[in-house]
Protein backbone atom coordinates (compact mmCIF):
# COMPACT_ATOMS: atom_id res chain seq x y z
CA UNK A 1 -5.23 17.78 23.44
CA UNK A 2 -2.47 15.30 24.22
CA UNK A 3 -2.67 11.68 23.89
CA UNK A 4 -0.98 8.60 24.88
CA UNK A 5 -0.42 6.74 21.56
CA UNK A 6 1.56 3.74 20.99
CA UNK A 7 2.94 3.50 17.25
CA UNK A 8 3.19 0.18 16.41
CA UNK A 9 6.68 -0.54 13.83
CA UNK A 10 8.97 -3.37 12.58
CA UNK A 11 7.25 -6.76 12.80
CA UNK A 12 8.77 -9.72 10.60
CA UNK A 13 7.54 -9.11 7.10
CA UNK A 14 8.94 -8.70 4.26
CA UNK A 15 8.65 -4.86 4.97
CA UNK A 16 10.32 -4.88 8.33
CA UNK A 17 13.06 -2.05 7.60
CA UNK A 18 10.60 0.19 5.58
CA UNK A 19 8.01 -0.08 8.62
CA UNK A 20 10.62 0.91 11.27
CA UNK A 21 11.49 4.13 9.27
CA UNK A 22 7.98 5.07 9.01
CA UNK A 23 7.30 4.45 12.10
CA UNK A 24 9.91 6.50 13.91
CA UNK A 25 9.23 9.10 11.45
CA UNK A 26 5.64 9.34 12.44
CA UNK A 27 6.78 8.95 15.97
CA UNK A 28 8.28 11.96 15.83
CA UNK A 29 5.93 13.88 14.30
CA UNK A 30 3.37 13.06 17.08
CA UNK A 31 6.02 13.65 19.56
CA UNK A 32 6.18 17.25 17.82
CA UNK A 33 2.31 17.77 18.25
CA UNK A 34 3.07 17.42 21.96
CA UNK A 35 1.42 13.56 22.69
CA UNK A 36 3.13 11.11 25.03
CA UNK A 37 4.63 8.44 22.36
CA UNK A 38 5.92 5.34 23.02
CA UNK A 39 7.31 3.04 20.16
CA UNK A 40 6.13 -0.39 19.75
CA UNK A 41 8.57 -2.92 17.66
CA UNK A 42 6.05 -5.86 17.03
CA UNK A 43 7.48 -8.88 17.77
CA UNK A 44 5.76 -12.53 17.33
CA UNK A 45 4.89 -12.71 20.97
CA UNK A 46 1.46 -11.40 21.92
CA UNK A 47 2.03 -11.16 25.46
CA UNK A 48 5.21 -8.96 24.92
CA UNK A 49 2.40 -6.54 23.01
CA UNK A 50 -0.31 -6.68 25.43
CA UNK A 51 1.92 -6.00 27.97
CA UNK A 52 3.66 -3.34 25.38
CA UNK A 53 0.33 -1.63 25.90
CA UNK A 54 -0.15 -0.97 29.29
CA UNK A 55 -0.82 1.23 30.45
CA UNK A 56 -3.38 1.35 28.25
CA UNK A 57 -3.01 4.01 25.36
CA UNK A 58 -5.55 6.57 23.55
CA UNK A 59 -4.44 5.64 20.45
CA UNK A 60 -2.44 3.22 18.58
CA UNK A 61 -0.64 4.55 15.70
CA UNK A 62 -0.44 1.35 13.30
CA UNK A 63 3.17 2.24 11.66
CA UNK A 64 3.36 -1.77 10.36
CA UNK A 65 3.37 -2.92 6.46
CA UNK A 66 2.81 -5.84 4.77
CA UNK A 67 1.85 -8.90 6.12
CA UNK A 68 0.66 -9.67 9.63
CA UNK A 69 0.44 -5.84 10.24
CA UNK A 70 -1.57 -4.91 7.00
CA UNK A 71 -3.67 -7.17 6.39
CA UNK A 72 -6.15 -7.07 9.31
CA UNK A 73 -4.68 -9.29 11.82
CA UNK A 74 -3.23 -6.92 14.30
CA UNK A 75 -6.53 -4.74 13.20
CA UNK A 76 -8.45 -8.01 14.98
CA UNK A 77 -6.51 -7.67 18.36
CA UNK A 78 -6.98 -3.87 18.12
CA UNK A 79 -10.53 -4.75 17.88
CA UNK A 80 -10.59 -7.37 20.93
CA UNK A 81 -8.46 -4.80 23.35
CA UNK A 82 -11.09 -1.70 21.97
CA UNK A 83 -8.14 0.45 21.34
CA UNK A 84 -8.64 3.02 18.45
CA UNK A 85 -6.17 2.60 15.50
CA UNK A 86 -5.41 4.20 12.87
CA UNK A 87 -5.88 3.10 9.06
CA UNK A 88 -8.39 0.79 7.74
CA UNK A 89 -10.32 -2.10 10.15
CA UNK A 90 -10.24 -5.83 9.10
CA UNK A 91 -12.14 -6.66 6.67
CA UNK A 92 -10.82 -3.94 4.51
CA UNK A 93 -7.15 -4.23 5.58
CA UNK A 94 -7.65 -8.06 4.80
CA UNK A 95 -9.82 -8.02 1.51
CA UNK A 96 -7.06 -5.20 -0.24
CA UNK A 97 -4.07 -7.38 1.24
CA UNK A 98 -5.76 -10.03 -1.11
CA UNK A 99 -5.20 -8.87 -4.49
CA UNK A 100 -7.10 -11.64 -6.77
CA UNK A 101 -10.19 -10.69 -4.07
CA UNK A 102 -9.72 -6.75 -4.12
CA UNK A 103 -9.60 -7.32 -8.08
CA UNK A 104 -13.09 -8.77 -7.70
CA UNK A 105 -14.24 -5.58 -5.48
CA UNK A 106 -12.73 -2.96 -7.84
CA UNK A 107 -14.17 -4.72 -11.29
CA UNK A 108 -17.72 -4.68 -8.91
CA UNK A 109 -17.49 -1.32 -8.65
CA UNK A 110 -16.67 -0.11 -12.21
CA UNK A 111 -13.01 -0.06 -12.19
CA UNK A 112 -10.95 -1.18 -14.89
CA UNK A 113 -8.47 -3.98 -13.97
CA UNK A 114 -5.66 -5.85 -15.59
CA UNK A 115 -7.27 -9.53 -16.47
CA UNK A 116 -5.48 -12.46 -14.08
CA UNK A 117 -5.29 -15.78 -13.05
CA UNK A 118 -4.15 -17.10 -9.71
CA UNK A 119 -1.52 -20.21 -10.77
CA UNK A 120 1.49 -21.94 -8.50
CA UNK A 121 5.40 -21.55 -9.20
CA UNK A 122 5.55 -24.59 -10.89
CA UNK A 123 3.09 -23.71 -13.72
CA UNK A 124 4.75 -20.33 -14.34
CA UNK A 125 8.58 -22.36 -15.10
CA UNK A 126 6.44 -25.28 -16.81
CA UNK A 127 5.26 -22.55 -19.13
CA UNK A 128 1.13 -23.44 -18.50
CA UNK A 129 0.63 -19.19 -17.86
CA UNK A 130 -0.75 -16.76 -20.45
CA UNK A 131 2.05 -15.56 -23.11
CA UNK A 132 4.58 -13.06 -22.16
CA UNK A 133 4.87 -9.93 -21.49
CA UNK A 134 3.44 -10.55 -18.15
CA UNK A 135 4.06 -9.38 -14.46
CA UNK A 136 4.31 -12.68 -11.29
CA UNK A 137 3.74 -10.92 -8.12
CA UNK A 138 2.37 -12.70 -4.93
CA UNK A 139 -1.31 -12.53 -4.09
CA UNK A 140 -0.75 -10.79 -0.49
CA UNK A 141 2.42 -9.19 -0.04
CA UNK A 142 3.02 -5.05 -0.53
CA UNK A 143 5.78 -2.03 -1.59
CA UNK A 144 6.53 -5.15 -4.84
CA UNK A 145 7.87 -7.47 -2.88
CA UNK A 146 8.50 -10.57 -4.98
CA UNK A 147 7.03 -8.92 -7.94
CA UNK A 148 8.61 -9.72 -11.50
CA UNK A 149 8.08 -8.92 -15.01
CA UNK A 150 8.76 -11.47 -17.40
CA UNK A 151 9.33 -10.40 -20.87
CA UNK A 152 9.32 -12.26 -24.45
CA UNK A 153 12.97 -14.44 -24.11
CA UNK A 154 13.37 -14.63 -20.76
CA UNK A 155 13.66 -17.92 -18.78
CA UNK A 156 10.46 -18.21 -16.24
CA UNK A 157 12.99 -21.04 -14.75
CA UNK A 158 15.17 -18.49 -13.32
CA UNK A 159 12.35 -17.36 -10.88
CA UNK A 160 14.16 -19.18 -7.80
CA UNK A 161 12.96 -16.82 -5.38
CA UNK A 162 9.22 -17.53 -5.74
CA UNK A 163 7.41 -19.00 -2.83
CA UNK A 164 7.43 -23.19 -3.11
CA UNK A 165 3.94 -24.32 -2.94
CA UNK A 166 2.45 -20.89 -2.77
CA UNK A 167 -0.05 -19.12 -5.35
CA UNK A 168 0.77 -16.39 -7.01
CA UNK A 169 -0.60 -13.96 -9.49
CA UNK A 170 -0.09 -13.43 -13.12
CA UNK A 171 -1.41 -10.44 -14.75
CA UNK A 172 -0.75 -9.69 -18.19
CA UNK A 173 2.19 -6.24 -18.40
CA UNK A 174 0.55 -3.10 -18.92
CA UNK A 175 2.70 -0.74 -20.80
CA UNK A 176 2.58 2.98 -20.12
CA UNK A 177 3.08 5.25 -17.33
CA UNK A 178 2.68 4.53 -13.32
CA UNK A 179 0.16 6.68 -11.66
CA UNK A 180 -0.88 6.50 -7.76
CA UNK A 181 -3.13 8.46 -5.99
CA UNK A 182 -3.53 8.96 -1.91
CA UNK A 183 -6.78 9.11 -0.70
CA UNK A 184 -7.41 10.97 2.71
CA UNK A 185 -10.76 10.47 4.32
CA UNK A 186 -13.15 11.11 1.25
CA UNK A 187 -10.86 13.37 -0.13
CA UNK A 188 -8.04 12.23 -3.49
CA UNK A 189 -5.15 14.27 -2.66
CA UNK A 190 -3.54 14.41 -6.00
CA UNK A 191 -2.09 12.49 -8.66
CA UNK A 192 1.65 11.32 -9.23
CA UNK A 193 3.55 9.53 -12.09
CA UNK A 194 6.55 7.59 -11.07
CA UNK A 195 9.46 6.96 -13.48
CA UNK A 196 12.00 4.79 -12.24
CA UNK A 197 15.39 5.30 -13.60
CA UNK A 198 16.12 1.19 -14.43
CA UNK A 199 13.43 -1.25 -15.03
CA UNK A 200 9.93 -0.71 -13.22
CA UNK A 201 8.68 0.96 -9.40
CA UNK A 202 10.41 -2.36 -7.49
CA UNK A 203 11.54 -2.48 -3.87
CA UNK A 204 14.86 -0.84 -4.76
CA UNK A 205 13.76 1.89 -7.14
CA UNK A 206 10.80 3.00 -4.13
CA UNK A 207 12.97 3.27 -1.10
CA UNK A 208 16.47 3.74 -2.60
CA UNK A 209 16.93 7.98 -3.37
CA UNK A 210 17.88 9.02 -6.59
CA UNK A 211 15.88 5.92 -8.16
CA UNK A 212 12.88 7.19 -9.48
CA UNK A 213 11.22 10.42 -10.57
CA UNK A 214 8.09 11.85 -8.94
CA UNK A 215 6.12 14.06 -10.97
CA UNK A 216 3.74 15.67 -8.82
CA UNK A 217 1.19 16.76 -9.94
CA UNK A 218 1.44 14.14 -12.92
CA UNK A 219 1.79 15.29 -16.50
CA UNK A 220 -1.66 14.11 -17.50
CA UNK A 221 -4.25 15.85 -19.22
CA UNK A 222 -6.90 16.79 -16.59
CA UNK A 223 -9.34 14.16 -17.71
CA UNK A 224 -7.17 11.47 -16.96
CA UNK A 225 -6.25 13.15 -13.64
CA UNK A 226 -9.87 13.49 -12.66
CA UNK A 227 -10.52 9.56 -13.47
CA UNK A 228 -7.89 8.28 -11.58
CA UNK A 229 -8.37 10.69 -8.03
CA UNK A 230 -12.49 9.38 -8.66
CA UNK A 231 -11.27 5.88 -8.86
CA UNK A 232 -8.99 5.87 -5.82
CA UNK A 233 -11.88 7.58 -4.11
CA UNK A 234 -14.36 4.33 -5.80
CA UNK A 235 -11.94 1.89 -4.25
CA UNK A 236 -11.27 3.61 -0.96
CA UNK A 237 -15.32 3.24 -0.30
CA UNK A 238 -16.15 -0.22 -1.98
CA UNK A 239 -13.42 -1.87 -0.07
CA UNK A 240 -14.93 0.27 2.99
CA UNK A 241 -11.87 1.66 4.05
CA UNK A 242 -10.77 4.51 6.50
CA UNK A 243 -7.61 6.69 7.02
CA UNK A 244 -5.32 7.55 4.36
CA UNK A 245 -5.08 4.70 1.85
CA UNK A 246 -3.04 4.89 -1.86
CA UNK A 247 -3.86 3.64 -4.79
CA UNK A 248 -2.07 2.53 -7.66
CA UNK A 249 -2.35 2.50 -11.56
CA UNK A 250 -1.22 1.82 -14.91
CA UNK A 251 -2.10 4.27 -17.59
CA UNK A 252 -1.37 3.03 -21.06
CA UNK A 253 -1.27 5.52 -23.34
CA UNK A 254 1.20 3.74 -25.94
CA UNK A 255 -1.41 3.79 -28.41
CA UNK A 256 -2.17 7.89 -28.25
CA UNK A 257 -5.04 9.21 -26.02
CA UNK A 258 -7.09 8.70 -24.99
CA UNK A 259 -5.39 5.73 -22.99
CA UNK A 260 -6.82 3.13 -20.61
CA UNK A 261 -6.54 3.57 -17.26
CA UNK A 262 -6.30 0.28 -14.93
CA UNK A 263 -6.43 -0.11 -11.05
CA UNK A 264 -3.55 -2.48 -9.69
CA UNK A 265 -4.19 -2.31 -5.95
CA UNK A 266 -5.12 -0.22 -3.20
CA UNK A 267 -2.31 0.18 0.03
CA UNK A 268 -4.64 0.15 3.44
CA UNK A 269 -0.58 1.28 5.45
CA UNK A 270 1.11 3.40 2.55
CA UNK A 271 4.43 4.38 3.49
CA UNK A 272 5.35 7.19 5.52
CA UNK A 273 9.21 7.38 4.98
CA UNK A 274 10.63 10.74 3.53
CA UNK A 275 10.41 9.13 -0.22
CA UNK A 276 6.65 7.87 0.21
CA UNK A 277 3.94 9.27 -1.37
CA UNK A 278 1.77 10.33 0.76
CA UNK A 279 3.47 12.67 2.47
CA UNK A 280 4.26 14.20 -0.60
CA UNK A 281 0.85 14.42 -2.04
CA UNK A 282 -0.26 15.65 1.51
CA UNK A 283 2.48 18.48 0.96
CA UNK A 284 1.67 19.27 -2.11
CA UNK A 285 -2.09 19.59 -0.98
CA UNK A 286 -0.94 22.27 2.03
CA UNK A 287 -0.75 19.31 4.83
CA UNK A 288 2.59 19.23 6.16
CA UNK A 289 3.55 15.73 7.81
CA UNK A 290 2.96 16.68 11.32
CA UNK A 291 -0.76 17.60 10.43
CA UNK A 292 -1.51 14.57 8.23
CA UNK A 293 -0.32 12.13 11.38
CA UNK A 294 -2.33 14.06 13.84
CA UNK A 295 -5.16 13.53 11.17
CA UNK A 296 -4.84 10.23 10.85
CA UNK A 297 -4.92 9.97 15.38
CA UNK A 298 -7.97 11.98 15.10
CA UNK A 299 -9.87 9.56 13.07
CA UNK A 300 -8.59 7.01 14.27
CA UNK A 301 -11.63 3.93 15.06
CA UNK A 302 -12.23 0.68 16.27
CA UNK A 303 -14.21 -2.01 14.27
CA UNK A 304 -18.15 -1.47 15.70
């Protein structure tokens, strides 16, 4: 049955670009299923969007990462309008966008997490943060955005691009391999390792071709596959979220296995760009894109 959806895109986070090409991709892919589409680029005017929505749609498809779109804001005025959207509601979007808080949620629930503390730019180049090896990422962005490792030697000073007066995150580094898992409904759809070519799974080495390897499914033993799709499933449930969500691991297995397995975060929007993950698990689980959009319009929901 055909649907008017609006697919919400762009914004002015951090993940602007990324959002616009997963929204026009999933555009598309609606368009393909036969609905009547139109394509939403959020701007920071709310009557440009309420009047962006009329007439009123079925559906909105929320195409947005990162903050503002993510992390259960626009979920709110979805809520107010009663509009059905897709993806997770607030107070999941906005507890997984908090990553100290989701920590707290995940550790609740029986998942392993790397230890942290929640300190200010200014402690991390005074030097009052645990000892290197460790990773500075801020506590609510996505897709790494202002994420860096700092390693044994380096100079914490050179960190210019940290946000003044803002907290941020230090975790202690977690050697080993990158695993992430998408979660669809109830359902894990598989798991994949991701090597980056230089340094670790940035900004660049996601959304730039030829600058990482993904090994679908990943070359884990099948014990370790079956604990991380049952903790991506754990997470997708405590946090109380709906959709298609991705989660995202360290498995350090430096030591020999059995290794340790440790939740980073859970992604409420994953990316839906022909590199993302998602997609690619989806295909690899016999969902082809067009069918894992519709999907996610089907169930889409409002906040009760």
């Amino acid at each position: 049955m055909s649907k008017r959806i609006a697919v919400l895109m762009g914004g002015w986070s951090a993940e602007r670009e990324v959002s616009l090409v997963s929204g026009a991709a999933c555009a598309g892919a609606l368009e393909a299923h036969g609905h009547d589409v139109t394509r939403i680029d959020l701007q920071r005017d709310m009557a440009t969007l309420l009047a962006a929505l009329e007439p009123r749609p079925d559906v909105v498809f929320n195409g947005l990462h990162g903050r503002w779109g993510e992390d259960g804001n626009i979920q709110g005025v979805l809520n107010i309008l009663d509009i059905p959207y897709t993806h997770s509601g607030v107070l999941a979007s906005s507890v997984a966008m908090d990553k100290p808080l989701a920590k707290t949620v995940f550790e609740a629930a029986g998942i392993p997490c790397p230890t942290g503390e929640i300190v200010t730019p200014d402690d991390i180049r005074a030097g009052r943060v645990m000892a290197p090896p460790y990773v500075v990422k801020p506590i609510d962005e996505g897709s790494s955005v202002g994420v860096h490792i700092v390693d044994e030697g380096d100079n914490a000073l050179l960190l210019d691009d940290l946000p003044p007066g803002r907290p941020v995150l230090v975790e202690p580094y977690i050697a080993g391999r990158e695993l992430t898992v998408s979660v669809m409904g109830d359902r894990a759809l598989g798991v994949t390792e991701l090597r980056p070519h230089d340094g670790f799974y940035d900004y660049t080495a996601k959304y730039t071709d030829g600058k990482t390897t993904h090994l679908c499914p990943a070359p884990v033993s099948d014990g370790v596959a079956q604990q991380a799709l049952d903790y991506a499933v754990v997470a997708h449930r405590a946090l109380g979220c709906r959709g298609v969500t991705r989660a995202d691991f360290r498995y350090d297995d430096t030591g020999g296995e059995p290794g340790r397995m440790y939740m980073l975060e859970i992604n409420t929007q994953p990316g839906m760009t022909p590199l993302s993950l998602v997609p690619e698990q989806a295909a690899h689980a016999g969902i082809s894109f067009e069918d894992l959009v519709q999907w996610m319009v089907e169930n889409a929901a409002c906040d009760s």
